[in-house]
PDB file of N, CA and C in Angstrom:
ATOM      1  N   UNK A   1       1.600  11.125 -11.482  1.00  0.00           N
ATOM      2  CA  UNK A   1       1.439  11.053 -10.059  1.00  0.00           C
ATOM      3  C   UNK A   1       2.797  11.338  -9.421  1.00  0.00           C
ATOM      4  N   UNK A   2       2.874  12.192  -8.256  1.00  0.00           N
ATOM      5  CA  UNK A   2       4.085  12.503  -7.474  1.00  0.00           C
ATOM      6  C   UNK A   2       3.921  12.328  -6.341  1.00  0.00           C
ATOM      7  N   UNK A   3       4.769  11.670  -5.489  1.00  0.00           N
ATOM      8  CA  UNK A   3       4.716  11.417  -3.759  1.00  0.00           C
ATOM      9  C   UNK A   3       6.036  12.411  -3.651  1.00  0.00           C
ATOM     10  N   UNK A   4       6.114  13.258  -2.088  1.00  0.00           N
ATOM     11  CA  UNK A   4       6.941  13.330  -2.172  1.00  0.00           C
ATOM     12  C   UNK A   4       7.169  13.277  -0.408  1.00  0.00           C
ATOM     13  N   UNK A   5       8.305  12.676   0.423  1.00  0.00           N
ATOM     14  CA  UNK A   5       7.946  12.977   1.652  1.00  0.00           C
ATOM     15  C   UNK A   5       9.373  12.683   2.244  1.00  0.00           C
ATOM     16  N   UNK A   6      10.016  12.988   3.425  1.00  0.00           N
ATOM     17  CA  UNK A   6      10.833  12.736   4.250  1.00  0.00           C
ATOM     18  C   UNK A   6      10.913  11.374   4.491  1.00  0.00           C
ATOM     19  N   UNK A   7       9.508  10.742   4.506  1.00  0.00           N
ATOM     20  CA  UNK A   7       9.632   9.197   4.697  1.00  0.00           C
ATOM     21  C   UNK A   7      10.237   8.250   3.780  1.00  0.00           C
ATOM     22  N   UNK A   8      10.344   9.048   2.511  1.00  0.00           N
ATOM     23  CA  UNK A   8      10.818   7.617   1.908  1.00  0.00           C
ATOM     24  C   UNK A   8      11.576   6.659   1.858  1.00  0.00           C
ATOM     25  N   UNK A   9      13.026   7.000   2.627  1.00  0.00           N
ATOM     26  CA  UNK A   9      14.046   6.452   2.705  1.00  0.00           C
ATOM     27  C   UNK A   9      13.832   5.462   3.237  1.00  0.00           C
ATOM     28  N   UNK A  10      12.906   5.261   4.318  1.00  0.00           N
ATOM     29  CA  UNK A  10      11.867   4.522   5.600  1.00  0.00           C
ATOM     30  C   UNK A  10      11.091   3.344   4.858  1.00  0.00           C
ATOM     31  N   UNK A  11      10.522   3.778   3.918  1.00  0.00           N
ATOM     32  CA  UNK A  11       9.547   3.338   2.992  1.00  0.00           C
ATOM     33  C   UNK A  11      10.528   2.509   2.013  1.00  0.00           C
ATOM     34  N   UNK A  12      11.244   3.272   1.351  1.00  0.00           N
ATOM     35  CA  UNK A  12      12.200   2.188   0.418  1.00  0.00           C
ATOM     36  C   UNK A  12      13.653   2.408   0.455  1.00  0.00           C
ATOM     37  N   UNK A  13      14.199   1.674   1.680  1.00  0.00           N
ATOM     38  CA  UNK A  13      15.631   1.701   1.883  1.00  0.00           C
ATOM     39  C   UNK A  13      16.733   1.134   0.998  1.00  0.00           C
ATOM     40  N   UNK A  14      16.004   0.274  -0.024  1.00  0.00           N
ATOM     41  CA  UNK A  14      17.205   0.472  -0.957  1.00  0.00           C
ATOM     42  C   UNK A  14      17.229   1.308  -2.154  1.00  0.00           C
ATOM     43  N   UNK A  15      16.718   2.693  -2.080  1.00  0.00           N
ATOM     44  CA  UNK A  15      16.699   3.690  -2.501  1.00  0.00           C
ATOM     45  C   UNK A  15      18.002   3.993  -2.491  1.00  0.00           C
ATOM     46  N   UNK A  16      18.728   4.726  -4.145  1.00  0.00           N
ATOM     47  CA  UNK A  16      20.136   5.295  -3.136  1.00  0.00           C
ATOM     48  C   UNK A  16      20.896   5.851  -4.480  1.00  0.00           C
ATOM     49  N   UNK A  17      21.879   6.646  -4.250  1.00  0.00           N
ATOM     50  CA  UNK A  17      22.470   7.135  -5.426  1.00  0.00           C
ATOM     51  C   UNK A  17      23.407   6.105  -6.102  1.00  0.00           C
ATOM     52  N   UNK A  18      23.139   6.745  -6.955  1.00  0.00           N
ATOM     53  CA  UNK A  18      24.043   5.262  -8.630  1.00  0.00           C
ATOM     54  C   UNK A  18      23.045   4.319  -8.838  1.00  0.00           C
ATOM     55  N   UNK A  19      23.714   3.201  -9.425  1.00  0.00           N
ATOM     56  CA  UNK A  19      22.831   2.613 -10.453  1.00  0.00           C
ATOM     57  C   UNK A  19      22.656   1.226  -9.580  1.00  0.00           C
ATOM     58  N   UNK A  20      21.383   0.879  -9.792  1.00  0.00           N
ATOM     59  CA  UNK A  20      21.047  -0.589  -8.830  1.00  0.00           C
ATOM     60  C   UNK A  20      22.020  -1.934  -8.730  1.00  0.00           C
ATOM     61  N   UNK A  21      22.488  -1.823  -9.755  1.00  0.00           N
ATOM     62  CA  UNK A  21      23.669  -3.567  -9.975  1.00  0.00           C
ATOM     63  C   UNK A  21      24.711  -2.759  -9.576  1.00  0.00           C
ATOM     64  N   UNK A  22      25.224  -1.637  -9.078  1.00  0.00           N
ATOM     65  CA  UNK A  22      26.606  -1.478  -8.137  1.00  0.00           C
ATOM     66  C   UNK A  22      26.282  -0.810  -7.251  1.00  0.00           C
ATOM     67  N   UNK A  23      25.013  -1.375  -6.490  1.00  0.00           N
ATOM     68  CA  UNK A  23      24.912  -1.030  -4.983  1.00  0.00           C
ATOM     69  C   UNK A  23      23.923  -2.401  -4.564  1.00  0.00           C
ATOM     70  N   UNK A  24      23.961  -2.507  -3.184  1.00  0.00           N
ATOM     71  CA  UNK A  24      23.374  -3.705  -2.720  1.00  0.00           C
ATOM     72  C   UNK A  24      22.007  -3.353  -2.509  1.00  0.00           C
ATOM     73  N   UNK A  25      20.877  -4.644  -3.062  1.00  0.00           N
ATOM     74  CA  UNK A  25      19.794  -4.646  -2.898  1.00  0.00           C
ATOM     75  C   UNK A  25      18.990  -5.895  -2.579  1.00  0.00           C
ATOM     76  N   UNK A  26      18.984  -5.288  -0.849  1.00  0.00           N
ATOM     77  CA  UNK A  26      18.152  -6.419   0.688  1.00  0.00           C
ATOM     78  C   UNK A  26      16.930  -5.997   0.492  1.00  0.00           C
ATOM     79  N   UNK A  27      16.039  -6.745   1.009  1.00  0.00           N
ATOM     80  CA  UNK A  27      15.053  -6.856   1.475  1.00  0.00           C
ATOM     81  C   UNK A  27      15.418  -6.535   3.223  1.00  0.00           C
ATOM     82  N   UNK A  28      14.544  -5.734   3.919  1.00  0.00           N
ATOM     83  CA  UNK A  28      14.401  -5.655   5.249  1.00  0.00           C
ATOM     84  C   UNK A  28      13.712  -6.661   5.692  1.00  0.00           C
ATOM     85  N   UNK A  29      13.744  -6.857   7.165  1.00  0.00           N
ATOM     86  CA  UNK A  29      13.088  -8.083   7.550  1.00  0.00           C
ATOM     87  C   UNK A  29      11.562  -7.879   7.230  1.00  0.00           C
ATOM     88  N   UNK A  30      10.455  -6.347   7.438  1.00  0.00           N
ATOM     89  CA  UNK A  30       9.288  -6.233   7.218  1.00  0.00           C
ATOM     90  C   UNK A  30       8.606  -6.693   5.744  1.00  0.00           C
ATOM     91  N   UNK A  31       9.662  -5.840   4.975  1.00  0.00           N
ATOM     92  CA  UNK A  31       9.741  -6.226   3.279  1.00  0.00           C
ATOM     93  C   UNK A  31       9.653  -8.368   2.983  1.00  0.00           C
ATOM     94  N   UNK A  32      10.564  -8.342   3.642  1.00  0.00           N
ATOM     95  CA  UNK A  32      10.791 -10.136   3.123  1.00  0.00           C
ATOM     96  C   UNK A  32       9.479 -10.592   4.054  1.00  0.00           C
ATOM     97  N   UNK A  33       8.735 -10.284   4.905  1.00  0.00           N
ATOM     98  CA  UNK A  33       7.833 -10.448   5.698  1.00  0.00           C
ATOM     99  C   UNK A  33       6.244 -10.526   4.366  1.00  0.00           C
ATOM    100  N   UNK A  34       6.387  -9.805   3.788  1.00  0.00           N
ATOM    101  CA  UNK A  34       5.207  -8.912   2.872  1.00  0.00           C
ATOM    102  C   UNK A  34       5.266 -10.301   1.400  1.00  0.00           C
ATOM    103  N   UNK A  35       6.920 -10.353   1.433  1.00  0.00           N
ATOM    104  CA  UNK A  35       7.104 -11.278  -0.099  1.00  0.00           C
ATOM    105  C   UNK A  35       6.721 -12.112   0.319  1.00  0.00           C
ATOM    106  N   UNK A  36       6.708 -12.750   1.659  1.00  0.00           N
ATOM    107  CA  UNK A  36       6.809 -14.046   1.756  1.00  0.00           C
ATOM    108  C   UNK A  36       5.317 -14.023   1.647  1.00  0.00           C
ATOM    109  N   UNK A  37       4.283 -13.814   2.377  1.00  0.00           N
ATOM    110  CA  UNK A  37       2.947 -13.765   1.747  1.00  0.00           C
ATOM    111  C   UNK A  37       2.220 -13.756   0.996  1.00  0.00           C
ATOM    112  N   UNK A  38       2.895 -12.270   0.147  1.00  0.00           N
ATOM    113  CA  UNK A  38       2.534 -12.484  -1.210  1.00  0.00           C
ATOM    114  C   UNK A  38       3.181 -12.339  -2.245  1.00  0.00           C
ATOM    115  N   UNK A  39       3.632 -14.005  -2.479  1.00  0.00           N
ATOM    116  CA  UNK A  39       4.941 -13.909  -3.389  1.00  0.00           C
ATOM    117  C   UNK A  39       4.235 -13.487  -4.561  1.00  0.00           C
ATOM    118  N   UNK A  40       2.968 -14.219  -5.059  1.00  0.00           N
ATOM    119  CA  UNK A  40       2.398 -13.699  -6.303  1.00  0.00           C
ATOM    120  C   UNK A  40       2.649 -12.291  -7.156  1.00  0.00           C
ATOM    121  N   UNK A  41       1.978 -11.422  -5.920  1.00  0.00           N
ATOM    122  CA  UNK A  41       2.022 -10.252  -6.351  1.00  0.00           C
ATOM    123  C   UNK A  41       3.129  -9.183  -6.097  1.00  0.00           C
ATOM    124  N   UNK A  42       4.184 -10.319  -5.698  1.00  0.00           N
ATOM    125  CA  UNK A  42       5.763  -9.603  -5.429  1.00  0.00           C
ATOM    126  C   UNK A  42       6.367  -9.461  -6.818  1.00  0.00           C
ATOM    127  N   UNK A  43       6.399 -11.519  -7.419  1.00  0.00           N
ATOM    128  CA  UNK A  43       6.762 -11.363  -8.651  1.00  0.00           C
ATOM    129  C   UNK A  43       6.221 -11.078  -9.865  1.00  0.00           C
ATOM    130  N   UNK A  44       4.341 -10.886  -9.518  1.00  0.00           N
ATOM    131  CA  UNK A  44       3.885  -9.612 -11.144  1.00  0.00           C
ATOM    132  C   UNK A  44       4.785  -8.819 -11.026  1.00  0.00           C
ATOM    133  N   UNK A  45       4.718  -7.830  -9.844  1.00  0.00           N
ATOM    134  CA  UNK A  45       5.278  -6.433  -9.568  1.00  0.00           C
ATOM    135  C   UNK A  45       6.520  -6.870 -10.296  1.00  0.00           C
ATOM    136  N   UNK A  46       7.820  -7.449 -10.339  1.00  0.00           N
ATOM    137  CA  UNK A  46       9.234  -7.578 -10.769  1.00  0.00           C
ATOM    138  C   UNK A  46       8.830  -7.924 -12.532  1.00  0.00           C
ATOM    139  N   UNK A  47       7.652  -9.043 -12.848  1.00  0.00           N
ATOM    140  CA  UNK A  47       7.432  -8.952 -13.941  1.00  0.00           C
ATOM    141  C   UNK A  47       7.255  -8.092 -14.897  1.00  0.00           C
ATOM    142  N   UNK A  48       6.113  -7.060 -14.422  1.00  0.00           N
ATOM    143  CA  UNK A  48       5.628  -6.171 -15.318  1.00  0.00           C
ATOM    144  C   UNK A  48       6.218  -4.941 -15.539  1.00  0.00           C
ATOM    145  N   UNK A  49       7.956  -4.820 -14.175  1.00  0.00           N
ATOM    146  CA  UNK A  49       8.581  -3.676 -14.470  1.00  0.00           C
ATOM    147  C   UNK A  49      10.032  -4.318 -15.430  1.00  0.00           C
ATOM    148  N   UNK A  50       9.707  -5.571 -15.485  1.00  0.00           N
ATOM    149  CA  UNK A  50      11.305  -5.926 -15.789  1.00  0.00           C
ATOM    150  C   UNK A  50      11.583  -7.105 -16.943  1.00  0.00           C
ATOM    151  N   UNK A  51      10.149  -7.510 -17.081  1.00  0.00           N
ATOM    152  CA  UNK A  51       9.596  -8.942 -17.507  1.00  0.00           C
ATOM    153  C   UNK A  51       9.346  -8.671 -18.569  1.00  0.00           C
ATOM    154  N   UNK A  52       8.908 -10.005 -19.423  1.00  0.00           N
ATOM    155  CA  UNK A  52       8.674  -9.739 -21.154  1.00  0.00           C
ATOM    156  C   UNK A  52       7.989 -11.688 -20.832  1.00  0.00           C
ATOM    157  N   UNK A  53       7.209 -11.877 -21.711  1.00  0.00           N
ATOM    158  CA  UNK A  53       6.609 -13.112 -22.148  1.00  0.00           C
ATOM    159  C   UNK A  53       6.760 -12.913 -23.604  1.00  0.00           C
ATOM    160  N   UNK A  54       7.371 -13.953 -24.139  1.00  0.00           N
ATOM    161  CA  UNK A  54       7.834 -14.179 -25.441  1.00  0.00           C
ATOM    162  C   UNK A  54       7.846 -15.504 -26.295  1.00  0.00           C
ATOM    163  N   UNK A  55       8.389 -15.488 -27.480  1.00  0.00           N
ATOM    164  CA  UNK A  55       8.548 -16.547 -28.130  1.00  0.00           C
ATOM    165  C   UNK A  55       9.556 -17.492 -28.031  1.00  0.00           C
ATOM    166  N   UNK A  56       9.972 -18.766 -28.248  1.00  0.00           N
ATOM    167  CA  UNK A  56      11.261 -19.343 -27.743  1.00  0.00           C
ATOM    168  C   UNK A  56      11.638 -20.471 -29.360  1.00  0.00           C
ATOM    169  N   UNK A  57      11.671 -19.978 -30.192  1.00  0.00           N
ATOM    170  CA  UNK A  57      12.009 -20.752 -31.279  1.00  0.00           C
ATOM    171  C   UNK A  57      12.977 -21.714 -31.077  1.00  0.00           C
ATOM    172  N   UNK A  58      12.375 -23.217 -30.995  1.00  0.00           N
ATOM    173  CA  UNK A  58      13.133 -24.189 -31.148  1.00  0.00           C
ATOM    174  C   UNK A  58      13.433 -25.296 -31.946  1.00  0.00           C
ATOM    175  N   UNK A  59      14.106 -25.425 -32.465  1.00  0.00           N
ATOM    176  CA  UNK A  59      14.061 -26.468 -33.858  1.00  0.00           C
ATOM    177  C   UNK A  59      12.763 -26.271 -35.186  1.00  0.00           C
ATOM    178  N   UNK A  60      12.602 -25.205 -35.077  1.00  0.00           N
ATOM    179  CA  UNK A  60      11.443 -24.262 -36.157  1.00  0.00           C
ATOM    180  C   UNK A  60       9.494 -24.747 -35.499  1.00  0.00           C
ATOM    181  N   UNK A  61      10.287 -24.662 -34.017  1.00  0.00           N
ATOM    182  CA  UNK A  61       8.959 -24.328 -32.952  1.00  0.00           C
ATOM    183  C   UNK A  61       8.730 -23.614 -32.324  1.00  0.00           C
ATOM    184  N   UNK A  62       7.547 -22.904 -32.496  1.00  0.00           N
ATOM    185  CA  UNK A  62       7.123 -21.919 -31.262  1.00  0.00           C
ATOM    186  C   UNK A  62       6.681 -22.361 -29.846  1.00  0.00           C
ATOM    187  N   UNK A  63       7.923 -21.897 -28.532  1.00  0.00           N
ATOM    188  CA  UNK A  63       7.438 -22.399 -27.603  1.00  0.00           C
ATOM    189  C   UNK A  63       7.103 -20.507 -26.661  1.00  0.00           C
ATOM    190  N   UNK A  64       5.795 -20.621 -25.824  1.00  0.00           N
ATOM    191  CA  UNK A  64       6.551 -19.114 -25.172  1.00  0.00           C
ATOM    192  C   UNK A  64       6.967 -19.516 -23.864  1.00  0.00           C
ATOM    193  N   UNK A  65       7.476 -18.357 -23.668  1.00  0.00           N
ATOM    194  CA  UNK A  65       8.550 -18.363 -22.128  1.00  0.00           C
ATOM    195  C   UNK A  65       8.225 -17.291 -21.656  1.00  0.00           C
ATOM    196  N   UNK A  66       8.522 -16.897 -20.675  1.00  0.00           N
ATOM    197  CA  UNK A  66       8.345 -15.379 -19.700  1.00  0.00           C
ATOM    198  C   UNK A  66       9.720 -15.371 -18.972  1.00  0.00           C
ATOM    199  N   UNK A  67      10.076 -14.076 -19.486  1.00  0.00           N
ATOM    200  CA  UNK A  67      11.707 -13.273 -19.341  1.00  0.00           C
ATOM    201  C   UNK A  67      11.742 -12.445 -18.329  1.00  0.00           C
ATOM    202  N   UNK A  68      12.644 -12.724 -18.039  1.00  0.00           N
ATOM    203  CA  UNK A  68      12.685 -11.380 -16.316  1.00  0.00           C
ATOM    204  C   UNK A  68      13.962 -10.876 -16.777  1.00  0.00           C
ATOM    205  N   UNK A  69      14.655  -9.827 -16.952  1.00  0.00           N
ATOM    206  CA  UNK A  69      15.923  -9.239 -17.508  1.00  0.00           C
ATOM    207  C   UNK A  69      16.284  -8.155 -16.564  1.00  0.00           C
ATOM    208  N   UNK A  70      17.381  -8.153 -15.880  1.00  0.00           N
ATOM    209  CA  UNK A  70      17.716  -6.905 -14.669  1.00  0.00           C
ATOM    210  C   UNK A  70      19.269  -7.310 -14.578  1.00  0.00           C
ATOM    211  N   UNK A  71      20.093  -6.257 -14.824  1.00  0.00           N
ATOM    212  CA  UNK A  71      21.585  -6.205 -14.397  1.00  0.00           C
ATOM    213  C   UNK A  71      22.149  -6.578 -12.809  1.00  0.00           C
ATOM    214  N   UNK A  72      20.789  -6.359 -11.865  1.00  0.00           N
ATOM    215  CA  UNK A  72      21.343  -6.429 -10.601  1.00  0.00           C
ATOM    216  C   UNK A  72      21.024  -8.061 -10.248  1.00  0.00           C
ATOM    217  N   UNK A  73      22.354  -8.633  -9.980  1.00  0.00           N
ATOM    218  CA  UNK A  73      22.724  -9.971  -9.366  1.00  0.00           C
ATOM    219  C   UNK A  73      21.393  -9.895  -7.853  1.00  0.00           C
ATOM    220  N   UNK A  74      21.949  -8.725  -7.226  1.00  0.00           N
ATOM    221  CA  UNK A  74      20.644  -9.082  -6.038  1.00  0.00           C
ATOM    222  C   UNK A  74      18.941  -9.348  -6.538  1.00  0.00           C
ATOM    223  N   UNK A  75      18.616  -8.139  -7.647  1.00  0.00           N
ATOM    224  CA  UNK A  75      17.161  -8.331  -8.040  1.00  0.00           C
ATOM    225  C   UNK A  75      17.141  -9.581  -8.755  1.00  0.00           C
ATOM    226  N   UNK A  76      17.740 -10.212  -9.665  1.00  0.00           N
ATOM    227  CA  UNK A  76      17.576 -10.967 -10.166  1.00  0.00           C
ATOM    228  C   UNK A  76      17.604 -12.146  -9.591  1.00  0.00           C
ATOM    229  N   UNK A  77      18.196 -12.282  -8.389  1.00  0.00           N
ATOM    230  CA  UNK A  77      17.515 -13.536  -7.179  1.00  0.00           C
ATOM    231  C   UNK A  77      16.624 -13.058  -6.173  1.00  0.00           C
ATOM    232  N   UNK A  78      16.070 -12.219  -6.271  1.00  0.00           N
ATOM    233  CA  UNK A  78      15.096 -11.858  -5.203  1.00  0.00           C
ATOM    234  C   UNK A  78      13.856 -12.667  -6.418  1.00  0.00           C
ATOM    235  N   UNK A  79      14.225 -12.042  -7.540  1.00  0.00           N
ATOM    236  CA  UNK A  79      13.558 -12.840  -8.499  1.00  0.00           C
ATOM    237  C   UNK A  79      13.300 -14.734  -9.165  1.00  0.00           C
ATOM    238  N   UNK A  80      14.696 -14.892  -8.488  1.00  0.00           N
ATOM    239  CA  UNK A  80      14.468 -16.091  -9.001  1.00  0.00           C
ATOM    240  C   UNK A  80      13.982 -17.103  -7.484  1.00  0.00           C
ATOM    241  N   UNK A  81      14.154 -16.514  -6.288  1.00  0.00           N
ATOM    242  CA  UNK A  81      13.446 -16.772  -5.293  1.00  0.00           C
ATOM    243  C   UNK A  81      11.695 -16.919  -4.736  1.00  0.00           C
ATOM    244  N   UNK A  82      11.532 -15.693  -5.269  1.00  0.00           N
ATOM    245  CA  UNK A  82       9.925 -15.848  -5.788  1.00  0.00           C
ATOM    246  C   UNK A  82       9.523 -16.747  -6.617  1.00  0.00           C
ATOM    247  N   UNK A  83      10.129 -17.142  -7.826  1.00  0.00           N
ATOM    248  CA  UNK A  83       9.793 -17.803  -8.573  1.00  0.00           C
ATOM    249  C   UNK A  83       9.713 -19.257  -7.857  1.00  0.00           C
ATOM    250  N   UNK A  84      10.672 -19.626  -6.958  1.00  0.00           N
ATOM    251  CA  UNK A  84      10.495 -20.895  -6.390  1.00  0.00           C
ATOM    252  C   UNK A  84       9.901 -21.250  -6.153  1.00  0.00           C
ATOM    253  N   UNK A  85       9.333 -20.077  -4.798  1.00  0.00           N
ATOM    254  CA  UNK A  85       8.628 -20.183  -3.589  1.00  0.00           C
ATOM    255  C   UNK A  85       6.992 -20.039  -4.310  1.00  0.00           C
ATOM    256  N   UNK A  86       6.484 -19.994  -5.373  1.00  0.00           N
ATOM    257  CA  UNK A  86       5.635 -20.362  -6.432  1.00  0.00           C
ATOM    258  C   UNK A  86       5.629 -21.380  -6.652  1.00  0.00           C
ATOM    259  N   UNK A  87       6.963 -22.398  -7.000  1.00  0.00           N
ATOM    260  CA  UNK A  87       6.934 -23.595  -7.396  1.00  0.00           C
ATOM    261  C   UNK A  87       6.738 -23.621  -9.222  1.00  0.00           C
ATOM    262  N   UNK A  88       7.761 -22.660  -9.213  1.00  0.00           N
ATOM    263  CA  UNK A  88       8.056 -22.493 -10.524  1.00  0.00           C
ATOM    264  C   UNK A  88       9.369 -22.909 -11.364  1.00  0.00           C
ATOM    265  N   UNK A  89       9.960 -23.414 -12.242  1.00  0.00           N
ATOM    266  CA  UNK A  89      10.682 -23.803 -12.411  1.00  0.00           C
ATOM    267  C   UNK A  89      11.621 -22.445 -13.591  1.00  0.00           C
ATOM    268  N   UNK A  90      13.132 -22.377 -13.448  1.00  0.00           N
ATOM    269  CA  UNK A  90      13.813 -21.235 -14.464  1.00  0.00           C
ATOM    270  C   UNK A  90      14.592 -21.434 -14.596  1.00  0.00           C
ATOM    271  N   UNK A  91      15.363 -20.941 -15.411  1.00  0.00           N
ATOM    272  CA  UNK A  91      16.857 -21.361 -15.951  1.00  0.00           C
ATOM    273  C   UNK A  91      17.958 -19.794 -16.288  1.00  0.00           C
ATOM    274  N   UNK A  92      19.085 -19.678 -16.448  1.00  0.00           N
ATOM    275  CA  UNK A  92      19.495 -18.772 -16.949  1.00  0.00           C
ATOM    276  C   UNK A  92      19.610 -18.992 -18.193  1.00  0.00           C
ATOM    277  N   UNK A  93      18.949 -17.463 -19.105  1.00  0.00           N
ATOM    278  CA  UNK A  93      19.406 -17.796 -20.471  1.00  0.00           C
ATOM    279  C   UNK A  93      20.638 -16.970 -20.940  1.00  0.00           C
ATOM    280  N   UNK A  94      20.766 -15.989 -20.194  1.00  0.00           N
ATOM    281  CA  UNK A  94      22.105 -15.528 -20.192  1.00  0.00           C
ATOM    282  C   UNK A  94      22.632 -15.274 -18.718  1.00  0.00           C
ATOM    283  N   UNK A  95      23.849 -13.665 -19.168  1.00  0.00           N
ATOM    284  CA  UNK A  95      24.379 -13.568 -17.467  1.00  0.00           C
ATOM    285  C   UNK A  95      23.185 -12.376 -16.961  1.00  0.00           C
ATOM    286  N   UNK A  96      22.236 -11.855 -17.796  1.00  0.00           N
ATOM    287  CA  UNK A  96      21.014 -11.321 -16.783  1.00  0.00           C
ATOM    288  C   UNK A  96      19.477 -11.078 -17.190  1.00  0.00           C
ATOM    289  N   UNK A  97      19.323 -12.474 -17.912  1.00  0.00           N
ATOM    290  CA  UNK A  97      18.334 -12.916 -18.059  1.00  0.00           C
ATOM    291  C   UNK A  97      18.049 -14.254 -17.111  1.00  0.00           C
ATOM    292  N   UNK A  98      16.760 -14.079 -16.933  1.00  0.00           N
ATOM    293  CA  UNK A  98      16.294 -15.339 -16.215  1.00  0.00           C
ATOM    294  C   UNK A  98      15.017 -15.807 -17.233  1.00  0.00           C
ATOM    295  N   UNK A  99      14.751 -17.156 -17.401  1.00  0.00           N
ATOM    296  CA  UNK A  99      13.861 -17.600 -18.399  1.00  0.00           C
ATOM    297  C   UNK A  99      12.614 -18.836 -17.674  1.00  0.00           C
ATOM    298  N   UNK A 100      11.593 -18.418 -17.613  1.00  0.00           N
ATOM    299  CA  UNK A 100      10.349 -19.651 -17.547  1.00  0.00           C
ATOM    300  C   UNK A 100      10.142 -20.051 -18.376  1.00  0.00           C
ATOM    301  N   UNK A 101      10.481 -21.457 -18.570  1.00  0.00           N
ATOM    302  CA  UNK A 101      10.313 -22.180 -19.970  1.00  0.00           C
ATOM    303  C   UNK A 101       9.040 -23.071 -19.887  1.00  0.00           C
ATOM    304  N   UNK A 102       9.288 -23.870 -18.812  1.00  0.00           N
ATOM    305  CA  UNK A 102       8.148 -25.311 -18.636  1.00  0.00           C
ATOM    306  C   UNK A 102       6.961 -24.387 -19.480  1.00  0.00           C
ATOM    307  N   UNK A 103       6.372 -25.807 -20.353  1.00  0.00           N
ATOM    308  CA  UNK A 103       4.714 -25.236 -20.576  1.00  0.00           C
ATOM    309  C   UNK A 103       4.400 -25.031 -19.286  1.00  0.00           C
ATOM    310  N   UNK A 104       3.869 -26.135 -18.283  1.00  0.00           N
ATOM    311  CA  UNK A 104       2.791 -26.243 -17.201  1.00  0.00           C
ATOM    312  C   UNK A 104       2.958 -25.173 -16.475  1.00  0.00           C
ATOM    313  N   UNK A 105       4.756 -24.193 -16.321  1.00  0.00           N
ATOM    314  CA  UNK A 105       5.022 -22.931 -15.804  1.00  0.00           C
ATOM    315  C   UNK A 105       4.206 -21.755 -16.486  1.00  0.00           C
ATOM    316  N   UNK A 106       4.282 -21.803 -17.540  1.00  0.00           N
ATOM    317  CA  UNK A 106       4.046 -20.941 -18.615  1.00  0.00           C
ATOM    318  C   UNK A 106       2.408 -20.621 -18.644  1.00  0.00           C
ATOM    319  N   UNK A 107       1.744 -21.723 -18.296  1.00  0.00           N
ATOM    320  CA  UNK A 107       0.677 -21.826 -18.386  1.00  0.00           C
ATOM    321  C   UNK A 107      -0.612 -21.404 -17.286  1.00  0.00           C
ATOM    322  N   UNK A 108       0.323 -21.604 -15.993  1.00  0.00           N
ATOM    323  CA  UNK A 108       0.440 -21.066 -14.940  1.00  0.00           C
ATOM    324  C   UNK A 108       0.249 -19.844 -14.884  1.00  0.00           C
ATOM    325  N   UNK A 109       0.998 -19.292 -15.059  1.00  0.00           N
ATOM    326  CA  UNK A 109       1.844 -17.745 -15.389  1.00  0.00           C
ATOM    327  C   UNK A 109       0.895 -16.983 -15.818  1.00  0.00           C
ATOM    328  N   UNK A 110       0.394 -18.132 -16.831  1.00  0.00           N
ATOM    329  CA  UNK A 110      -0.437 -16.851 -18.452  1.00  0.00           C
ATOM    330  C   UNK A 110      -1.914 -16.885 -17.502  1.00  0.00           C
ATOM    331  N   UNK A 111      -2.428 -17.779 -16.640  1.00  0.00           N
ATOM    332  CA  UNK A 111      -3.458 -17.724 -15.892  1.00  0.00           C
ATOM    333  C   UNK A 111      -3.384 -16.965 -14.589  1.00  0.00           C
ATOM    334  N   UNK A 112      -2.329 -16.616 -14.066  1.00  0.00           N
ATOM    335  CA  UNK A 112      -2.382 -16.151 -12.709  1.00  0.00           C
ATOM    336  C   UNK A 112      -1.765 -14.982 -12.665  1.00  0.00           C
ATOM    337  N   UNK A 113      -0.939 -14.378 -13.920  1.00  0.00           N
ATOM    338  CA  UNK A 113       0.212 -12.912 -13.733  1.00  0.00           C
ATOM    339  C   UNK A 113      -1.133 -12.728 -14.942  1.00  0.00           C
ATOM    340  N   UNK A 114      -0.669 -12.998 -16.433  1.00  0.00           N
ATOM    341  CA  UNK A 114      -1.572 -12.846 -17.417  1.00  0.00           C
ATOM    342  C   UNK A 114      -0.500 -11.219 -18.321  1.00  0.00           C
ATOM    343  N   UNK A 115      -0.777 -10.551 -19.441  1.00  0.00           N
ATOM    344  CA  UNK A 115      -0.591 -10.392 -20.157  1.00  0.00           C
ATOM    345  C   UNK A 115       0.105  -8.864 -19.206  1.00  0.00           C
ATOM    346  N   UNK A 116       1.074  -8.028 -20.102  1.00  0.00           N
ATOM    347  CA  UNK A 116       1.611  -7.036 -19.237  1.00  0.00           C
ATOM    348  C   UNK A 116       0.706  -5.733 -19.601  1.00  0.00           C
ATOM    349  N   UNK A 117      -0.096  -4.410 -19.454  1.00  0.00           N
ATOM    350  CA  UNK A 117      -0.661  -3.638 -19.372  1.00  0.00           C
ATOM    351  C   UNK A 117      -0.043  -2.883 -20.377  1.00  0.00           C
TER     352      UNK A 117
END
């Protein structure tokens, strides 16, 4: 599939040359207007382009978790903002990973995002 139009810049203003973690990435007021509604399907969308649900071996236990992994400091709190505003709980597991650990999160998650395509 190809779009191609004059509008896009309009459409997605943080469009832009170089690489996303060394350029800034806002939300416009219309955009943060849209998340705030539907955070759900803000953070599938960040999940299923950026996300991983996995295993979390702990003391020779399988726990799973759901991983959000992105170099950009801005996406990765636009991400961990959604996740709040869900009422979700996360942690850092590194410097650009973000991790859902809680079962009751997890469980959540696996019922309402569900498996990646």
């Amino acid at each position: 599939m190809n779009c191609y139009s004059q509008e896009l810049p309009i459409i997605f203003p943080q469009h832009g040359a170089g690489r996303k973690h060394h350029r800034d990435i806002t939300l416009e007021d219309w955009q943060q207007h849209i998340v705030n509604t539907f955070p759900l399907e803000f953070f599938r969308g960040l999940y299923h382009s950026d996300g991983s649900r996995s295993q979390n071996i702990v003391n020779g236990k399988n726990y799973p978790r759901y991983l959000f992994a992105n170099w950009s400091d801005d996406i990765r709190k636009l991400f961990t903002e959604t996740t709040e505003k869900l009422g979700l709980s996360w942690t850092t597991a590194n410097w650009h990973n973000v991790a859902i650990s809680k079962r009751k999160d997890v469980e959540w998650l696996d019922k309402h995002v569900g498996a990646k395509a």
